[in-house]
C-alpha atoms as a PDB file:
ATOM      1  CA  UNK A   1     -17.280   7.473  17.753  1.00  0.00           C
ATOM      2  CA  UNK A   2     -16.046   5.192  20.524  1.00  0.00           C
ATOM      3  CA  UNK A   3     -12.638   4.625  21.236  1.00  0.00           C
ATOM      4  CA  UNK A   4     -13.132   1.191  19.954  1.00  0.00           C
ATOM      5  CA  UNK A   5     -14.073   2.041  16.320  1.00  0.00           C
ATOM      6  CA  UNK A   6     -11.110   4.537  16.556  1.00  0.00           C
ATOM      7  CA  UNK A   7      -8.638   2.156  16.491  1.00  0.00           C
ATOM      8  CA  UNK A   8     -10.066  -0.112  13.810  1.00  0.00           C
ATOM      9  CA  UNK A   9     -10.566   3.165  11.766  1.00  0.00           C
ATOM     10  CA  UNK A  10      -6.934   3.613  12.636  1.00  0.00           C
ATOM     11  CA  UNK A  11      -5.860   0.109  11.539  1.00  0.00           C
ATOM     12  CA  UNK A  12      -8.033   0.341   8.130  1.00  0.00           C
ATOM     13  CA  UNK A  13      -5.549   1.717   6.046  1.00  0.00           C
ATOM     14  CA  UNK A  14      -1.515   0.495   7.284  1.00  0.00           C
ATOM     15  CA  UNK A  15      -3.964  -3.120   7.159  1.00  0.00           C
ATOM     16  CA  UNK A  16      -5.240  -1.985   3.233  1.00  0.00           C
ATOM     17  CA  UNK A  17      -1.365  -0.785   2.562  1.00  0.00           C
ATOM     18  CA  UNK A  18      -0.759  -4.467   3.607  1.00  0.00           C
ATOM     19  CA  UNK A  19      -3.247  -6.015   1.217  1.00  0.00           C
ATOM     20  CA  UNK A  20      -1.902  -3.846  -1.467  1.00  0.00           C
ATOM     21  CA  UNK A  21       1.664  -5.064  -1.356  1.00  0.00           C
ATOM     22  CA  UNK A  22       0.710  -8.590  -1.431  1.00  0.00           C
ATOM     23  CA  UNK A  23      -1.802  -7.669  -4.160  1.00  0.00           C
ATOM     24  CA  UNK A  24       1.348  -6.056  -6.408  1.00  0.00           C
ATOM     25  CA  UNK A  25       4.379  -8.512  -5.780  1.00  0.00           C
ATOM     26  CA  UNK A  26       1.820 -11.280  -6.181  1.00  0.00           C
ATOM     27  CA  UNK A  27       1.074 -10.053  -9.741  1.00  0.00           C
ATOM     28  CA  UNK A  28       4.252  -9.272 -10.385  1.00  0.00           C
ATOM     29  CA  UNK A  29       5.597 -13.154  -9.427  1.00  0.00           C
ATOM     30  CA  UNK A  30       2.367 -13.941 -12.011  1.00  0.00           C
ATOM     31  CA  UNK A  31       3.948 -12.143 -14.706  1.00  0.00           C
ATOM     32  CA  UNK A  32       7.319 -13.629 -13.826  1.00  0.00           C
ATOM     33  CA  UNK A  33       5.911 -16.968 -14.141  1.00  0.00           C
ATOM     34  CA  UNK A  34       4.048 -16.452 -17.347  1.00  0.00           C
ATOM     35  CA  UNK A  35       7.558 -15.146 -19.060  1.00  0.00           C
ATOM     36  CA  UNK A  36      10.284 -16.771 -16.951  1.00  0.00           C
ATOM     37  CA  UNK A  37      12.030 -13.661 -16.069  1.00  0.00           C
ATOM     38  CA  UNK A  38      11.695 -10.443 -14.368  1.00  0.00           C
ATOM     39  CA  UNK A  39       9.175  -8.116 -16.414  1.00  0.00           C
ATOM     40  CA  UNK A  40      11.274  -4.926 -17.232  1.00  0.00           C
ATOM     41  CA  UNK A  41       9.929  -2.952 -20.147  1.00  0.00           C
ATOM     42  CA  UNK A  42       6.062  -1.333 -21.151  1.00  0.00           C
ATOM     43  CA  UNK A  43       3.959  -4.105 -22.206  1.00  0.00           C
ATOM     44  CA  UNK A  44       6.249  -7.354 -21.135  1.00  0.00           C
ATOM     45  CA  UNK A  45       3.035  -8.786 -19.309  1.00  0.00           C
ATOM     46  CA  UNK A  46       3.420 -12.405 -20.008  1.00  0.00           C
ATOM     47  CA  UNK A  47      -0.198 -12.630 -21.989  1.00  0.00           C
ATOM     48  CA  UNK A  48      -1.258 -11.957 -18.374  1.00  0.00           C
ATOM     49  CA  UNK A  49      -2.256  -8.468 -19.782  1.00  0.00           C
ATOM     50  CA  UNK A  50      -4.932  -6.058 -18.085  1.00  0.00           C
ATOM     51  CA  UNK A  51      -6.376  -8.379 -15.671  1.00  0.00           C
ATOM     52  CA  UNK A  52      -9.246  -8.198 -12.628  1.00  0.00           C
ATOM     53  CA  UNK A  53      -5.629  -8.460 -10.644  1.00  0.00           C
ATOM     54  CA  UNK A  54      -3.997  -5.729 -12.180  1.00  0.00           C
ATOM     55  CA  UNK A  55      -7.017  -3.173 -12.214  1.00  0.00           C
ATOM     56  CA  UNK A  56      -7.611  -3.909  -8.066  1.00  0.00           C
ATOM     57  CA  UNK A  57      -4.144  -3.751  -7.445  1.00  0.00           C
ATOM     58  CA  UNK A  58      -4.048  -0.173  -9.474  1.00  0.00           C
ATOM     59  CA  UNK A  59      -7.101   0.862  -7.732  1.00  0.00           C
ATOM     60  CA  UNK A  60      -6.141   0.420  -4.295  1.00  0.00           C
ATOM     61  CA  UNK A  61      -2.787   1.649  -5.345  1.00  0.00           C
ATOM     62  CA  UNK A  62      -4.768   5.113  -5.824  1.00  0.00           C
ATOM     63  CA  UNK A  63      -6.950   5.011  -2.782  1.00  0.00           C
ATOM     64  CA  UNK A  64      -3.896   4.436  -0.986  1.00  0.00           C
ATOM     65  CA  UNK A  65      -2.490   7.785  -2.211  1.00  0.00           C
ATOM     66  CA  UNK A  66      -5.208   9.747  -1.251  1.00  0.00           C
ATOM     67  CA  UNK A  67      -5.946   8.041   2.321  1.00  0.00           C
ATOM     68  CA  UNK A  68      -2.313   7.831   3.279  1.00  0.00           C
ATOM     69  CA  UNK A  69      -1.736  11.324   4.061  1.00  0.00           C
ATOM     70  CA  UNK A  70      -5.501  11.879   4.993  1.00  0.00           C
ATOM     71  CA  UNK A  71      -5.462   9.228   7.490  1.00  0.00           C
ATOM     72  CA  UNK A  72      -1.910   9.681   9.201  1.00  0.00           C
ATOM     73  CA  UNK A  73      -3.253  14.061   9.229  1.00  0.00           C
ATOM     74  CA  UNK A  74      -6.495  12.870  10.869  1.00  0.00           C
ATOM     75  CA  UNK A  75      -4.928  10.376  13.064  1.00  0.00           C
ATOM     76  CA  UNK A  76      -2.091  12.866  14.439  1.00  0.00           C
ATOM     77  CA  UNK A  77      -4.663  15.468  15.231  1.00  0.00           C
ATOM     78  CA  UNK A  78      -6.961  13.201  17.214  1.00  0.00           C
ATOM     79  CA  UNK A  79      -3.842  11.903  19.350  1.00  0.00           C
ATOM     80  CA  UNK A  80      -2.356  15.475  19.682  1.00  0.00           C
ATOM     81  CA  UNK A  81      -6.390  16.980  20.612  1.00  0.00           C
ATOM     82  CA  UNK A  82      -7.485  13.450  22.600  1.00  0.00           C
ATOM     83  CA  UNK A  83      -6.248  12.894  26.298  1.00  0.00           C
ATOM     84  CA  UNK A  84      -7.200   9.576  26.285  1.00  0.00           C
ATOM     85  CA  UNK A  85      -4.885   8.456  23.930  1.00  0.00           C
ATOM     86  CA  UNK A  86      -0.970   8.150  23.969  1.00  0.00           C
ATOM     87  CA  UNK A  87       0.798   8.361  20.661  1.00  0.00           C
ATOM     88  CA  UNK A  88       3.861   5.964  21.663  1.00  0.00           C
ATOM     89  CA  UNK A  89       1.329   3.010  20.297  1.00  0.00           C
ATOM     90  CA  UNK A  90      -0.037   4.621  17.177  1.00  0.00           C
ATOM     91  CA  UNK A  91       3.172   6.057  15.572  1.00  0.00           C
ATOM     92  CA  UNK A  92       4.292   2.781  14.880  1.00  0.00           C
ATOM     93  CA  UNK A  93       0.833   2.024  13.600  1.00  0.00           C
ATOM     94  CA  UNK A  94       0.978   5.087  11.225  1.00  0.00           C
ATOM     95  CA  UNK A  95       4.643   4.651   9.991  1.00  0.00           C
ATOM     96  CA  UNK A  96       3.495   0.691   8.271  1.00  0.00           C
ATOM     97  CA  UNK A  97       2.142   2.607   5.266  1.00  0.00           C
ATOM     98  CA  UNK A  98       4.772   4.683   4.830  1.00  0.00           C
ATOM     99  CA  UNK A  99       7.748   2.735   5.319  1.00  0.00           C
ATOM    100  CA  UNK A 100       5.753   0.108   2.903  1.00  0.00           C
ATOM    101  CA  UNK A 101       5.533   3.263   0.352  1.00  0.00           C
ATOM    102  CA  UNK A 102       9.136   3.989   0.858  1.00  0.00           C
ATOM    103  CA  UNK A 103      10.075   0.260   0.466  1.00  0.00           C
ATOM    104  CA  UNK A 104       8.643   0.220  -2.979  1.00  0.00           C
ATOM    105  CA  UNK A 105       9.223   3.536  -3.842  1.00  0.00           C
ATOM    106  CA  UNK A 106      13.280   3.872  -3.194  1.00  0.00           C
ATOM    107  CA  UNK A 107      13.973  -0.150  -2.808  1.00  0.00           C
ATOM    108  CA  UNK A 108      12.053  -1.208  -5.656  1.00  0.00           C
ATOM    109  CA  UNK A 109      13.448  -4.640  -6.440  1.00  0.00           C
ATOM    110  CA  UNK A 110      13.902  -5.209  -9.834  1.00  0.00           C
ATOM    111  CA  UNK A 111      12.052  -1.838 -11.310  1.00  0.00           C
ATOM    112  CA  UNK A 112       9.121  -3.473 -10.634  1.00  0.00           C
ATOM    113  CA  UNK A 113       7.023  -0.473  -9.234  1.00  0.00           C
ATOM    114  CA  UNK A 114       8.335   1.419 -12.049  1.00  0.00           C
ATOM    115  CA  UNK A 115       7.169  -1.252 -14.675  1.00  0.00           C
ATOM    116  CA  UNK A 116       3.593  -1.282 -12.901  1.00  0.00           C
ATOM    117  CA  UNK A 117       2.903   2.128 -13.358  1.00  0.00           C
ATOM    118  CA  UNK A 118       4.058   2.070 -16.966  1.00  0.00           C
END
């Protein structure tokens, strides 16, 4: 693998992480609009209901749970074993998913990662 596809393998998943969050708070904002306030209990979906939007966001939701710690174990070990490499730009690189996961996980504006999951 050349140091090229390296990085974009190292992008792949703080740039999926990304995708996800816009992916939930933009369903979430659907819901909203379909009742005209914050969905806060099981099954207050608007009519919106089980949608294509719902089951990708859910899905990369899991991926992201598995490749998370995968990819940030992976990642450390090839800038701890590489010499080419310095870790001072990647750290920042491998934080995005988990500062995203700690944003929605300990933030969570209106329970909204709570109500998802229900």
């Amino acid at each position: 693998m050349t140091s090229k596809q390296r990085n974009y393998t190292l992008l792949a998943v703080p740039g999926v992480s990304v995708v996800w969050l816009l992916l939930f708070y933009s369903f979430c904002l659907r819901v909203r609009l379909a009742l005209g306030h914050w969905p806060t209990t099981i099954g207050e979906d608007g009519g919106v209901g089980a949608s294509f939007h719902y089951h990708l966001g859910f899905l990369i939701l899991v991926a992201l749970y598995i490749a998370v710690p995968i990819s940030t174990i992976l990642s450390a070990g090839v800038l701890i074993f590489s010499r080419r490499h310095s870790p001072s730009g990647a750290i920042p690189i491998l934080l995005i998913p988990w500062l995203i996961w700690a944003f929605v996980t300990f933030v969570d504006p209106h329970g909204l990662y709570l109500w998802y999951l229900d």
